[in-house]
N, C-alpha and C. Protein backbone atom coordinates (compact mmCIF):
# COMPACT_ATOMS: atom_id res chain seq x y z
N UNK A 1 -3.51 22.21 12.09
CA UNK A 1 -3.02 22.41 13.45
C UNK A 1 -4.17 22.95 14.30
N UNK A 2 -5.05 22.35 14.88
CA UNK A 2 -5.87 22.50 15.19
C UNK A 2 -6.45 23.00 16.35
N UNK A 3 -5.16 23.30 17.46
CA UNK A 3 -4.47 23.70 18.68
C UNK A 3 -4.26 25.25 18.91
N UNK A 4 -3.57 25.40 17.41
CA UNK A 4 -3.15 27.04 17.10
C UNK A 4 -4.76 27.21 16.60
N UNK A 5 -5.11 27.15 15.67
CA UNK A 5 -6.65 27.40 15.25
C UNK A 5 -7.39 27.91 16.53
N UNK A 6 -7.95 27.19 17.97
CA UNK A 6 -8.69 27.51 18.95
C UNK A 6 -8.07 28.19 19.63
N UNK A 7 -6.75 28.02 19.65
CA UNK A 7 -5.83 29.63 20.92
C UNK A 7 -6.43 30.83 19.92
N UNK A 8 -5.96 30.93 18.42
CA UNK A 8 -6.41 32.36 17.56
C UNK A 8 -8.06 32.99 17.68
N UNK A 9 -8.79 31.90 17.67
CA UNK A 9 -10.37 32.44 17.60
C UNK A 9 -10.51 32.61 19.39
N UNK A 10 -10.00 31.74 20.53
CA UNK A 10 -9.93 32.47 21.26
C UNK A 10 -9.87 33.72 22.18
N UNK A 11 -8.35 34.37 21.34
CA UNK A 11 -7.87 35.43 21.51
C UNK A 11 -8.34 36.53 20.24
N UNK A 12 -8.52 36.30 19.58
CA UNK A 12 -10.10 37.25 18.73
C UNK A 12 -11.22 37.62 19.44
N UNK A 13 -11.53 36.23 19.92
CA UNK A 13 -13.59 36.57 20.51
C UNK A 13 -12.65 37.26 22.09
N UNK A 14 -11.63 36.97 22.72
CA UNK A 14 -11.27 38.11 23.78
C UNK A 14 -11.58 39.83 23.51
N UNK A 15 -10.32 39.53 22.70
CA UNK A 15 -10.65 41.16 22.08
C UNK A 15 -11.71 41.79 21.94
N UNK A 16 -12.21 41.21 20.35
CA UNK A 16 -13.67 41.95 20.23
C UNK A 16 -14.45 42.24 21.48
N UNK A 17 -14.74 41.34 22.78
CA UNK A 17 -15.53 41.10 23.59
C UNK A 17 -15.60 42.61 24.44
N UNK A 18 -13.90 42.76 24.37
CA UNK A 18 -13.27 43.90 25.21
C UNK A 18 -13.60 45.17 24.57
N UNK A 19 -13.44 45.45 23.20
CA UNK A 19 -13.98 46.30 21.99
C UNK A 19 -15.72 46.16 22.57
N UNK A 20 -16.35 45.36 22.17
CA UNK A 20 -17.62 45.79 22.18
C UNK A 20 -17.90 45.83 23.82
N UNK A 21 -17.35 45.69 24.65
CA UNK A 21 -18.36 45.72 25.93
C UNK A 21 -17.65 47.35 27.17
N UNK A 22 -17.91 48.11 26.72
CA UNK A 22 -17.19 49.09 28.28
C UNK A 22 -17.93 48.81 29.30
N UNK A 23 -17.13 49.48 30.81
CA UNK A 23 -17.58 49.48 31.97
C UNK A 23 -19.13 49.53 31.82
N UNK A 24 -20.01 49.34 32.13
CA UNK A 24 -21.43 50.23 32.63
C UNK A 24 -21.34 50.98 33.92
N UNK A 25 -22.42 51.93 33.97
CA UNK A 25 -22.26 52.22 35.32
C UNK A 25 -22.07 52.06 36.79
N UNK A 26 -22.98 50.96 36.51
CA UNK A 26 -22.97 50.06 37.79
C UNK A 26 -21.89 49.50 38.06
N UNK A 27 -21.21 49.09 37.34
CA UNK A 27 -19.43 48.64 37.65
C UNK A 27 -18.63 49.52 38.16
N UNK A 28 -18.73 50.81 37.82
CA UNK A 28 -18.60 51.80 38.78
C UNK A 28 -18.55 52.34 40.17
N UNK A 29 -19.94 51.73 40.01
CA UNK A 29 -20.62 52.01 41.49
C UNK A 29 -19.67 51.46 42.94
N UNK A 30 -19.65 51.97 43.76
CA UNK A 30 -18.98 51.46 44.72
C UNK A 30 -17.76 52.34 45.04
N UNK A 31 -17.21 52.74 44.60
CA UNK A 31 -15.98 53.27 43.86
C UNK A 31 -15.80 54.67 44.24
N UNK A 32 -15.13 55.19 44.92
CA UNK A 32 -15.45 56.89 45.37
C UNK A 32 -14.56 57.75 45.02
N UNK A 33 -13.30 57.47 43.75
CA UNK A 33 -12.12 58.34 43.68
C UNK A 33 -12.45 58.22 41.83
N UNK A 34 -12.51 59.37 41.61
CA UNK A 34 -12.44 59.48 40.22
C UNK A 34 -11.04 58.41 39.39
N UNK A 35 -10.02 58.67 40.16
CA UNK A 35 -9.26 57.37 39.34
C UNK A 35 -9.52 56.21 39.20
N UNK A 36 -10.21 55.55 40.24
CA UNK A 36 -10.98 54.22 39.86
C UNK A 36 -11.57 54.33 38.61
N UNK A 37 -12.88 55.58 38.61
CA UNK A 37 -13.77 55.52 37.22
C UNK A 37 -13.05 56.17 35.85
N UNK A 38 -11.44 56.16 36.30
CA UNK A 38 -11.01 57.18 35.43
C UNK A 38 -10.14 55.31 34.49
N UNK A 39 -9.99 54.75 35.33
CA UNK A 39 -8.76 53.46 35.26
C UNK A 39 -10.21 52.83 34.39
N UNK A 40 -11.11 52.55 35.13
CA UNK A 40 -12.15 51.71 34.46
C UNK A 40 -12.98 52.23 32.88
N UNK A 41 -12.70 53.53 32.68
CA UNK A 41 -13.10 53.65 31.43
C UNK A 41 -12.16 53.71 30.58
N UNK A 42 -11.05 53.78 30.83
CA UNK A 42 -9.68 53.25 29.64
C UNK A 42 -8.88 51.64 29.79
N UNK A 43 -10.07 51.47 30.05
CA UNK A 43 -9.44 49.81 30.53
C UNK A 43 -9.85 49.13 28.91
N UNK A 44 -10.81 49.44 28.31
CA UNK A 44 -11.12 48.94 26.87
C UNK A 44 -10.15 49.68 26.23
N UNK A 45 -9.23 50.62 26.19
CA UNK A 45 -8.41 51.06 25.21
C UNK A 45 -7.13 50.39 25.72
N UNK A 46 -6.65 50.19 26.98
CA UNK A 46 -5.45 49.48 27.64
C UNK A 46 -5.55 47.57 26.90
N UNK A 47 -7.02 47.09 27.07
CA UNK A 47 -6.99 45.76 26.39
C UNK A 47 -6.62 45.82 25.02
N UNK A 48 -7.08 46.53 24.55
CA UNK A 48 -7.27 46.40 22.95
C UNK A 48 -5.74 46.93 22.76
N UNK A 49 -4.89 47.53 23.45
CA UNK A 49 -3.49 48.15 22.71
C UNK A 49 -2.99 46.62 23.00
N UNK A 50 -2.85 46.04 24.29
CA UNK A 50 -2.56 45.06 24.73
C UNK A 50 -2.75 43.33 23.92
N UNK A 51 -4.11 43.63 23.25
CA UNK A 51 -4.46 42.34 22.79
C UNK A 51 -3.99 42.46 21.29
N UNK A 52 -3.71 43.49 20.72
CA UNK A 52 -3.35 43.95 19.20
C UNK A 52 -1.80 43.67 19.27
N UNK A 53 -1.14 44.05 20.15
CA UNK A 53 -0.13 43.21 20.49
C UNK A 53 0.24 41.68 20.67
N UNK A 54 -0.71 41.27 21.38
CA UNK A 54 -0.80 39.56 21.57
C UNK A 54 -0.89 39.19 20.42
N UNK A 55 -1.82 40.04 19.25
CA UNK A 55 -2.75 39.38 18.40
C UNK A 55 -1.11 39.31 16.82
N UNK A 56 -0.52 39.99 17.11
CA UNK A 56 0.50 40.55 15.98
C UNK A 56 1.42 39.04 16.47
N UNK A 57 1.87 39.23 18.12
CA UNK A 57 2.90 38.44 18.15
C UNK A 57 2.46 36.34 17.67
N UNK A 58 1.21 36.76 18.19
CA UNK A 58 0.62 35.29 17.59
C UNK A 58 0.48 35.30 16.05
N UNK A 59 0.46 36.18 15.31
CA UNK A 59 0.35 35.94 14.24
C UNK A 59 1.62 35.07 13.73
N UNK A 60 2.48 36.09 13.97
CA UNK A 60 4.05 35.92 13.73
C UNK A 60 4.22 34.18 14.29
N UNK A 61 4.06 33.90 15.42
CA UNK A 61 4.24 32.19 16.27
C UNK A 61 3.12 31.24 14.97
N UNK A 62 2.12 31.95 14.41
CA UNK A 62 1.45 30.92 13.74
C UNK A 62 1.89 30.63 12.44
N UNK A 63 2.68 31.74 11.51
CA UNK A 63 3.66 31.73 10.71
C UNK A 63 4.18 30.94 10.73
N UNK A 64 5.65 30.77 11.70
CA UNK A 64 6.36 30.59 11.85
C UNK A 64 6.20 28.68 12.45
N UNK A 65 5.54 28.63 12.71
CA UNK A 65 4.82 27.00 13.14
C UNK A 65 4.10 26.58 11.62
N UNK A 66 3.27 27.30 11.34
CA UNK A 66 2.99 26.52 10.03
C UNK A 66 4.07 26.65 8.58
N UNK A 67 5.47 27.00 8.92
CA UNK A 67 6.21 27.38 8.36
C UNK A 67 6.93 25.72 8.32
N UNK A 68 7.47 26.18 9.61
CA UNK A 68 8.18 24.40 9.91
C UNK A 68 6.91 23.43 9.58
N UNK A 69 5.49 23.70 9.84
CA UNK A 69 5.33 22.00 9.47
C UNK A 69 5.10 22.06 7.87
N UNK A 70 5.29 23.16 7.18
CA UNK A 70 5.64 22.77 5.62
C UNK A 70 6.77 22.51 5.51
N UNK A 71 7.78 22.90 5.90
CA UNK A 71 9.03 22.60 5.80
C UNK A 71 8.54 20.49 6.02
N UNK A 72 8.67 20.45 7.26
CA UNK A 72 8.81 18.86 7.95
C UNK A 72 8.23 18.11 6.81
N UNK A 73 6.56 18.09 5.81
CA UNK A 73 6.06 17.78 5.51
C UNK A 73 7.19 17.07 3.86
N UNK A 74 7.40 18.84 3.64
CA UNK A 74 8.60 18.20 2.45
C UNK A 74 9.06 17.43 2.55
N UNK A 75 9.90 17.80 4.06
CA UNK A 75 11.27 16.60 4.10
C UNK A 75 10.58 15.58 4.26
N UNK A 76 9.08 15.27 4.61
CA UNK A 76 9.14 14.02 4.46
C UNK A 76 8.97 13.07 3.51
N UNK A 77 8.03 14.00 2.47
CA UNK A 77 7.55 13.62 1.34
C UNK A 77 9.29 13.33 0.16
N UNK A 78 10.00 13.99 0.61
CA UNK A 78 11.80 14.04 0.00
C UNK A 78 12.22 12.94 -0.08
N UNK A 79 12.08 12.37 1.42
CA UNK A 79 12.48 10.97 2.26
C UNK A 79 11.76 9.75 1.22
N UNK A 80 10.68 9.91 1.38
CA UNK A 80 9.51 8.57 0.82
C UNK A 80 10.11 8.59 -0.61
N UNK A 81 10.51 9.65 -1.37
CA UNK A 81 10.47 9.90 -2.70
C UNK A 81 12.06 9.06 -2.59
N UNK A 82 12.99 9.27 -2.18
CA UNK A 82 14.38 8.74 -2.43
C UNK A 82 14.50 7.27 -1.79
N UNK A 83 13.32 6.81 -1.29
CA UNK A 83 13.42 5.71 -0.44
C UNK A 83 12.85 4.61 -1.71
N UNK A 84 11.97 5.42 -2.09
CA UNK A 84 10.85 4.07 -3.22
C UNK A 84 12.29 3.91 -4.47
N UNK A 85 12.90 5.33 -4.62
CA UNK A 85 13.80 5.06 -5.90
C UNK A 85 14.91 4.27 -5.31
N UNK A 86 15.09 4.20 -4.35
CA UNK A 86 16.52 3.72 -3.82
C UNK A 86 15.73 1.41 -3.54
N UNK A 87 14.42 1.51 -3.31
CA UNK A 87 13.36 0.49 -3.83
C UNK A 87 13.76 -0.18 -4.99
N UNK A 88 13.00 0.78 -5.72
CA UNK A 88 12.95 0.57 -7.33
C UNK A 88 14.50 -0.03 -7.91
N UNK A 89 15.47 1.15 -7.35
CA UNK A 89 17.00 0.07 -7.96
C UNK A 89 17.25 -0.82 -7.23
N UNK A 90 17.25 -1.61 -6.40
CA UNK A 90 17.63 -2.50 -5.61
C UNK A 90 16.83 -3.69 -6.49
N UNK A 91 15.40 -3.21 -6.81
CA UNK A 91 14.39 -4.68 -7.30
C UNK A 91 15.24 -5.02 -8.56
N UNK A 92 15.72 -4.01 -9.34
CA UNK A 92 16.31 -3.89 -10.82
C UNK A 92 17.03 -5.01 -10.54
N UNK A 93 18.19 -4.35 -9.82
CA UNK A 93 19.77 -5.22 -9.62
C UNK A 93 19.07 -6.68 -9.43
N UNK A 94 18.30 -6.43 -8.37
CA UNK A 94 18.32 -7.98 -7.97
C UNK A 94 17.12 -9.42 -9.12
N UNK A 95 16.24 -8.49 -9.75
CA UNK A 95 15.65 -9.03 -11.26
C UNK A 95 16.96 -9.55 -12.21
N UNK A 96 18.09 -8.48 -12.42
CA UNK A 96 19.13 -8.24 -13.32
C UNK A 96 19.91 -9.74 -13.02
N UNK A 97 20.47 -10.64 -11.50
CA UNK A 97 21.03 -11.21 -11.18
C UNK A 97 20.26 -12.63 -10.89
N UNK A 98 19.18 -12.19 -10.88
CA UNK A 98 18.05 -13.91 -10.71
C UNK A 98 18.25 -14.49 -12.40
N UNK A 99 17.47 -15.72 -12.30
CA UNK A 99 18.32 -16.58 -13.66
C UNK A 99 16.24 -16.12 -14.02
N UNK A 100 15.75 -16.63 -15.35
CA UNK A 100 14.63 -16.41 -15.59
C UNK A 100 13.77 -17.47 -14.99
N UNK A 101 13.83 -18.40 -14.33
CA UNK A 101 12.68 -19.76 -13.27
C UNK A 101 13.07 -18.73 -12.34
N UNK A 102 14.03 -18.37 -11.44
CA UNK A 102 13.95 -17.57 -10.18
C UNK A 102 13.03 -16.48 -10.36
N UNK A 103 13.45 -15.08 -11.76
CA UNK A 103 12.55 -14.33 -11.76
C UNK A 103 10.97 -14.63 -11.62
N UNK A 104 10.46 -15.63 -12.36
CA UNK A 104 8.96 -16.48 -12.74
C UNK A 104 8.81 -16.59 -11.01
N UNK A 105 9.69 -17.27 -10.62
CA UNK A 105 9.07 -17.98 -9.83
C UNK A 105 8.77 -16.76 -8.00
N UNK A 106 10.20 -15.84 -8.38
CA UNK A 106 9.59 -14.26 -7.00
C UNK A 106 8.50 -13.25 -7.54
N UNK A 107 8.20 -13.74 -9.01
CA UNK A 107 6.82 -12.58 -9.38
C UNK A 107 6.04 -13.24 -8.95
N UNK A 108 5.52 -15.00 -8.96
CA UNK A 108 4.51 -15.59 -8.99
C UNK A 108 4.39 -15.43 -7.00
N UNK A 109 5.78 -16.00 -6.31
CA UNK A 109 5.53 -16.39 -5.49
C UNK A 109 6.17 -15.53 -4.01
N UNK A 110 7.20 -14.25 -4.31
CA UNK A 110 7.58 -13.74 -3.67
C UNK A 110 9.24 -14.18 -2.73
N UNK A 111 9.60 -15.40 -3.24
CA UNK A 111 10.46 -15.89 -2.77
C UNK A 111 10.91 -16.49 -4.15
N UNK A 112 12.33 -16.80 -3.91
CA UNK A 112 13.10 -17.81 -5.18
C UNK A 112 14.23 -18.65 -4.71
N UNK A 113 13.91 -19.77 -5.36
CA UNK A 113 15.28 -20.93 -4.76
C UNK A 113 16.81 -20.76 -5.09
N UNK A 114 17.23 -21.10 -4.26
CA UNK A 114 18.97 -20.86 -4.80
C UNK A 114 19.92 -21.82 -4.44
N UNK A 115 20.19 -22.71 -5.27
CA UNK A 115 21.50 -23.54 -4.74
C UNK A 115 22.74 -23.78 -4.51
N UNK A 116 23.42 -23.64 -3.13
CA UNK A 116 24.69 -23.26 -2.94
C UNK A 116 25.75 -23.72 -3.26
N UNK A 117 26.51 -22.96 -3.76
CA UNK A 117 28.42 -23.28 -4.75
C UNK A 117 28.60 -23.90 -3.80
N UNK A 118 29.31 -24.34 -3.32
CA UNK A 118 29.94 -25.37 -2.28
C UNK A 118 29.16 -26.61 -1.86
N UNK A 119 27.88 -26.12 -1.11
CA UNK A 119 27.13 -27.18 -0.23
C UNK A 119 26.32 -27.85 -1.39
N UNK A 120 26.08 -27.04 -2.15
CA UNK A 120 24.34 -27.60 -3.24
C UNK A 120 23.20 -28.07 -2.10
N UNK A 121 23.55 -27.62 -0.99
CA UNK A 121 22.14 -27.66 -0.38
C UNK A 121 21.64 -26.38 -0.97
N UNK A 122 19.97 -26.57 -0.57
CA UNK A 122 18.93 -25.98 -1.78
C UNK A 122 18.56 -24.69 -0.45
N UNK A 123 18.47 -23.59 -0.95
CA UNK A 123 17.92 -22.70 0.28
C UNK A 123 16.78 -21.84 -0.58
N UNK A 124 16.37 -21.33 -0.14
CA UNK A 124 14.83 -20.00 -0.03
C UNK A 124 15.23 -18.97 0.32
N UNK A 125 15.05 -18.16 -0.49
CA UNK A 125 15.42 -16.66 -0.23
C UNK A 125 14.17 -15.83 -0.29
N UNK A 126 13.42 -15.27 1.02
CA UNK A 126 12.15 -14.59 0.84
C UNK A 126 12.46 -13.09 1.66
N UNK A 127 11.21 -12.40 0.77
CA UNK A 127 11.21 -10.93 0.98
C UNK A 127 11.09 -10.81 2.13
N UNK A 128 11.71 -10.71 3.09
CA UNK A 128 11.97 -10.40 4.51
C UNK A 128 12.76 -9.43 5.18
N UNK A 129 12.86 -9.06 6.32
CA UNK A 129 14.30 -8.30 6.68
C UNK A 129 14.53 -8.88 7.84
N UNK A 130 14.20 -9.99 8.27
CA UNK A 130 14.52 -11.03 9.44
C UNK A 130 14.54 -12.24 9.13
N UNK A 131 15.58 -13.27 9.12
CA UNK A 131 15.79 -14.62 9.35
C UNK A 131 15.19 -14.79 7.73
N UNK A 132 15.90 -14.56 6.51
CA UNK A 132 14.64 -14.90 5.53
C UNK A 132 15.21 -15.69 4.32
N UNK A 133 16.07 -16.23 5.21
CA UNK A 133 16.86 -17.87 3.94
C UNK A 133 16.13 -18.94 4.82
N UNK A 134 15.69 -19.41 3.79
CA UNK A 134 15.32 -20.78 4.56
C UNK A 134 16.32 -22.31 4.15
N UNK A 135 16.38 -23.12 5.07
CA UNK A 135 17.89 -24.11 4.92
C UNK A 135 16.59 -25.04 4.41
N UNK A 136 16.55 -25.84 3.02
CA UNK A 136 15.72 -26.65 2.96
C UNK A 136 16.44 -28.01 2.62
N UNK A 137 15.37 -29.49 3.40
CA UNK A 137 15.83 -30.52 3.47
C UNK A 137 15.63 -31.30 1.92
N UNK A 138 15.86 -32.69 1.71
CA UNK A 138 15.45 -33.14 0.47
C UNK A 138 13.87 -33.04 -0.14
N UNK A 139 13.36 -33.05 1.01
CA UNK A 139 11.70 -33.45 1.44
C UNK A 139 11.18 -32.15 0.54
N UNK A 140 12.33 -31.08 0.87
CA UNK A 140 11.47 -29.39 0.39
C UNK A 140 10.92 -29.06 1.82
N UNK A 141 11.45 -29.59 3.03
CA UNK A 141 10.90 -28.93 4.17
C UNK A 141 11.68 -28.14 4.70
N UNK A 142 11.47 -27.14 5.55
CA UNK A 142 12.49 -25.99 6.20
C UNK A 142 12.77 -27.03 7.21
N UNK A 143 14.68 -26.73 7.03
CA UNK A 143 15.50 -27.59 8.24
C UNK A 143 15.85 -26.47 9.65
N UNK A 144 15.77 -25.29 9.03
CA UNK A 144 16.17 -23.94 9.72
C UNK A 144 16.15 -23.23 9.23
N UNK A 145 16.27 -21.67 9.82
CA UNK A 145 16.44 -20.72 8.73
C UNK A 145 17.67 -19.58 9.28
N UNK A 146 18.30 -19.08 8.36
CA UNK A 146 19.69 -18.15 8.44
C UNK A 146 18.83 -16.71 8.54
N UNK A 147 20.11 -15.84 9.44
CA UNK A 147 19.50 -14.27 9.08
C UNK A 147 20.55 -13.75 9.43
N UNK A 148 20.92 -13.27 8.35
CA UNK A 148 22.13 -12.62 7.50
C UNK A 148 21.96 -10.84 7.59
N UNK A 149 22.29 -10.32 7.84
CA UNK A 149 21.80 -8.32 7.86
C UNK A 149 23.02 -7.99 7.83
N UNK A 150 22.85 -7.06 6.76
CA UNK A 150 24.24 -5.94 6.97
C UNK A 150 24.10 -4.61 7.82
N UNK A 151 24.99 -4.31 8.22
CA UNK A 151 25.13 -2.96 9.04
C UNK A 151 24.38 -1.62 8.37
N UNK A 152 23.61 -1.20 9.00
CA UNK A 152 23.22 0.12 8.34
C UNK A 152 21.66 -0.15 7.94
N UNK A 153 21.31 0.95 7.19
CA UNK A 153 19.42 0.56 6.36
C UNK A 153 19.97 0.28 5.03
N UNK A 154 19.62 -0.62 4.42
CA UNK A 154 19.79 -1.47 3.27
C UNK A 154 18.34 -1.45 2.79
N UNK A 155 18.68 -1.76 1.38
CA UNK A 155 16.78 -1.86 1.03
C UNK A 155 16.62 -3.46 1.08
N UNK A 156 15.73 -3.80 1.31
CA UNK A 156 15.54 -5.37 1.80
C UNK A 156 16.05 -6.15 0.16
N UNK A 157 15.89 -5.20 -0.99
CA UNK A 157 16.24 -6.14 -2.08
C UNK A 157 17.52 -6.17 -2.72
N UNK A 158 18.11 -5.30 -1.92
CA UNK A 158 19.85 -5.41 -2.17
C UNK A 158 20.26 -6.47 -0.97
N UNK A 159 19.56 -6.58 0.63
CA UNK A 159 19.84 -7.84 0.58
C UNK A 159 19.77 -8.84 0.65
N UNK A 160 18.76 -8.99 -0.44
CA UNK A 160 18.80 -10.25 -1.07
C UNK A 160 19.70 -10.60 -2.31
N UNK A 161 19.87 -9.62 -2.82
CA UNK A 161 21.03 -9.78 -4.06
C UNK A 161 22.15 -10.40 -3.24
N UNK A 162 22.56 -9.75 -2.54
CA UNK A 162 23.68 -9.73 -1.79
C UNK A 162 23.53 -11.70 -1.58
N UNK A 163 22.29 -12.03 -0.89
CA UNK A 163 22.51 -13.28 -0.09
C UNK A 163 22.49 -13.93 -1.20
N UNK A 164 21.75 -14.18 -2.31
CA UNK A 164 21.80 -14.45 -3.80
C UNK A 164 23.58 -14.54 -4.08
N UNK A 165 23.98 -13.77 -4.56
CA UNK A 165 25.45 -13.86 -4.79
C UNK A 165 26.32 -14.85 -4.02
N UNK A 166 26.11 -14.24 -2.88
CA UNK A 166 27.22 -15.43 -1.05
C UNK A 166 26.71 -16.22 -1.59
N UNK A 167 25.45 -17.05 -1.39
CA UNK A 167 25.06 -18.42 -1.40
C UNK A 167 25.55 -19.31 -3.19
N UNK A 168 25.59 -18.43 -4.33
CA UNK A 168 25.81 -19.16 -5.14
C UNK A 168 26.92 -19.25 -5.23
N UNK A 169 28.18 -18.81 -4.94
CA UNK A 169 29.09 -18.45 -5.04
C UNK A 169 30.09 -19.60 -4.30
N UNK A 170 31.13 -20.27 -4.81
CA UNK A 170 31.52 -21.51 -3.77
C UNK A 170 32.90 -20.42 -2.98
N UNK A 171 33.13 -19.71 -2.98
CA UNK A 171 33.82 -19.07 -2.24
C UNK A 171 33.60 -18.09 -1.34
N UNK A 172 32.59 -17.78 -1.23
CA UNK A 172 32.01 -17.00 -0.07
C UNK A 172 30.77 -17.50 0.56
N UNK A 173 30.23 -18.80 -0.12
CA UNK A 173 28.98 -19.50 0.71
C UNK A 173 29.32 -19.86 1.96
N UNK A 174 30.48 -20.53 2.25
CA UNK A 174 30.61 -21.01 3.56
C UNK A 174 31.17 -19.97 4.81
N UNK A 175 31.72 -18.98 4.05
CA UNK A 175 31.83 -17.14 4.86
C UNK A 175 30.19 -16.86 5.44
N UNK A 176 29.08 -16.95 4.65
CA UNK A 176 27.92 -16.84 4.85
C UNK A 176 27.25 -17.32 5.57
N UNK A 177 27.64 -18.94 5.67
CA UNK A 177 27.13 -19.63 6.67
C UNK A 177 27.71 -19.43 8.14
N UNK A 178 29.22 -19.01 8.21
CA UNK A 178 29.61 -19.21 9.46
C UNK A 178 29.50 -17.82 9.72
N UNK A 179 28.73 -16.78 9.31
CA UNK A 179 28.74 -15.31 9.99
C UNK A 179 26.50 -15.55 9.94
N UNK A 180 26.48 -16.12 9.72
CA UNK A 180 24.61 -16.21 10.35
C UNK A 180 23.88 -16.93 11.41
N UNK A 181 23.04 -16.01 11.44
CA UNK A 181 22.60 -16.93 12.89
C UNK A 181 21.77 -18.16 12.56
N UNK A 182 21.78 -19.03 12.77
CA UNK A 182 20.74 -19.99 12.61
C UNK A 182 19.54 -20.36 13.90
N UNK A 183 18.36 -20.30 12.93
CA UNK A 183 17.00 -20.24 13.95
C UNK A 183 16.33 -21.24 13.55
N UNK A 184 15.53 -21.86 14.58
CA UNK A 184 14.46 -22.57 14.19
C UNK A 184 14.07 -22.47 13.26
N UNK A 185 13.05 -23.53 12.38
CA UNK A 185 11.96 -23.71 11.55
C UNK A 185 10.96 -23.08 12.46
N UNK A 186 10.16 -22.22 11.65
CA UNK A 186 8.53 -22.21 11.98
C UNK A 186 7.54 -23.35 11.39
N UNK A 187 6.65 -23.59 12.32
CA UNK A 187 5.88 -24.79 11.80
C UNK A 187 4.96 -24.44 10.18
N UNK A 188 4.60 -22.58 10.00
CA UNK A 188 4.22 -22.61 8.87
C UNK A 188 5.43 -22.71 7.93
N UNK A 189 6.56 -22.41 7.81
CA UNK A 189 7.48 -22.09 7.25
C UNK A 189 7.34 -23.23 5.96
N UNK A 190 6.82 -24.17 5.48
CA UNK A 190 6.68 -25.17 4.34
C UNK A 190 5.44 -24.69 3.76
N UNK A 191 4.91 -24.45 4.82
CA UNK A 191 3.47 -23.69 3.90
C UNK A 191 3.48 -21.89 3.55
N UNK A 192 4.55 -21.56 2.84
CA UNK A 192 5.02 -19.99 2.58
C UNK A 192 4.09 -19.46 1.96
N UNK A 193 3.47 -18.41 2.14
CA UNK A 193 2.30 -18.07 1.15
C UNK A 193 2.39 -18.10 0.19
N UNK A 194 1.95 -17.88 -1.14
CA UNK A 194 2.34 -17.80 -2.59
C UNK A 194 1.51 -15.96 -2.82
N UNK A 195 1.74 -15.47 -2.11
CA UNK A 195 1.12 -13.82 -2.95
C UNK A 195 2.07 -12.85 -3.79
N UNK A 196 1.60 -12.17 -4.44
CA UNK A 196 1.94 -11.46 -5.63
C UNK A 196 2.57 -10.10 -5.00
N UNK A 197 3.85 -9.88 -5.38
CA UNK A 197 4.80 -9.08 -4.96
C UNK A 197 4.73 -7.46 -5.30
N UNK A 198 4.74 -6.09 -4.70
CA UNK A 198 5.15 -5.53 -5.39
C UNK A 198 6.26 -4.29 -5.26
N UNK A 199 6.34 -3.63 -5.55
CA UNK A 199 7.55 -2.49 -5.65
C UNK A 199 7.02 -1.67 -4.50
């Protein structure tokens, strides 16, 4: 915190400054009522009660700030930690429910084919969280693509299980189709990358 750091050495090199430097005489000078020179030579004991004060209550504000950002830091490090495991089971389930060519083929390639109970048209299911079934023609070219989301934060690989299940399924494939949006093909969309997936 690098903010609090330069206010503290700030208000240090104040102090000391006030500690090591009294009136001189000449600051004096001018001045014709002993209370002036009386105010000006307890003016280094008035700072210093004054700045020992500042200096206590800042201590306490720098505490208390680097308090919360350990706190924040946890919670965030808490967050990342329940997010990768809540990751990690979603990849399980959805490894657990691919046939072994699907598994082969989302380690090699990040996506896996699935053919639908009802239609047996052939679709693409890729690691996405937008638009990420692809409708494919006989050719193997994208005709369109579906994007399916459930309500809430989902881990992207529950839903794909999820679209995995609807689509093979001849009783809820065509539920699937008529609750998605359908979008264009992208012109790369046949040329899908082939890179290596991971957790």
């Amino acid at each position: 915190m690098p903010s609090i750091n330069d206010a503290w050495r700030a208000v240090r090199s104040f102090i000391a400054g006030a500690r090591r430097s009294p009136p001189s005489a000449r600051d004096n000078q001018g001045h014709g009522n002993n209370s002036s020179v009386h105010w000006y030579s307890d003016a280094p004991d008035t700072v210093h009660s004054v700045g020992s004060r500042l200096v206590e209550s800042y201590e306490r504000i720098r505490e208390q700030l680097l308090e919360a950002q350990r706190k924040s830091d946890l919670a965030r490090q808490d967050a990342m930690r329940r997010d990768r495991r809540a990751r990690r089971r979603a990849l399980t389930l959805l490894l657990k429910l691919m046939s072994p060519e699907q598994r082969e083929e989302f380690r090699v390639s990040r996506h896996f084919h699935v053919t639908g109970g009802s239609s047996r048209h052939r679709y693409r299911i890729r690691v996405d969280k937008i638009a990420n079934i692809d409708v494919l023609g006989d050719d193997g070219k994208v005709k369109y693509r579906l994007c399916v989301l459930p309500a809430g934060s989902v881990p992207v690989y529950d839903v794909m299980a999820a679209q995995l299940l609807h689509l093979q399924d001849p009783a809820t494939e065509e539920r699937l189709l008529r609750q998605a949006n359908a979008l264009p093909a992208l012109a790369e969309d046949h040329l899908y990358s082939r890179t290596a997936w991971t957790v």
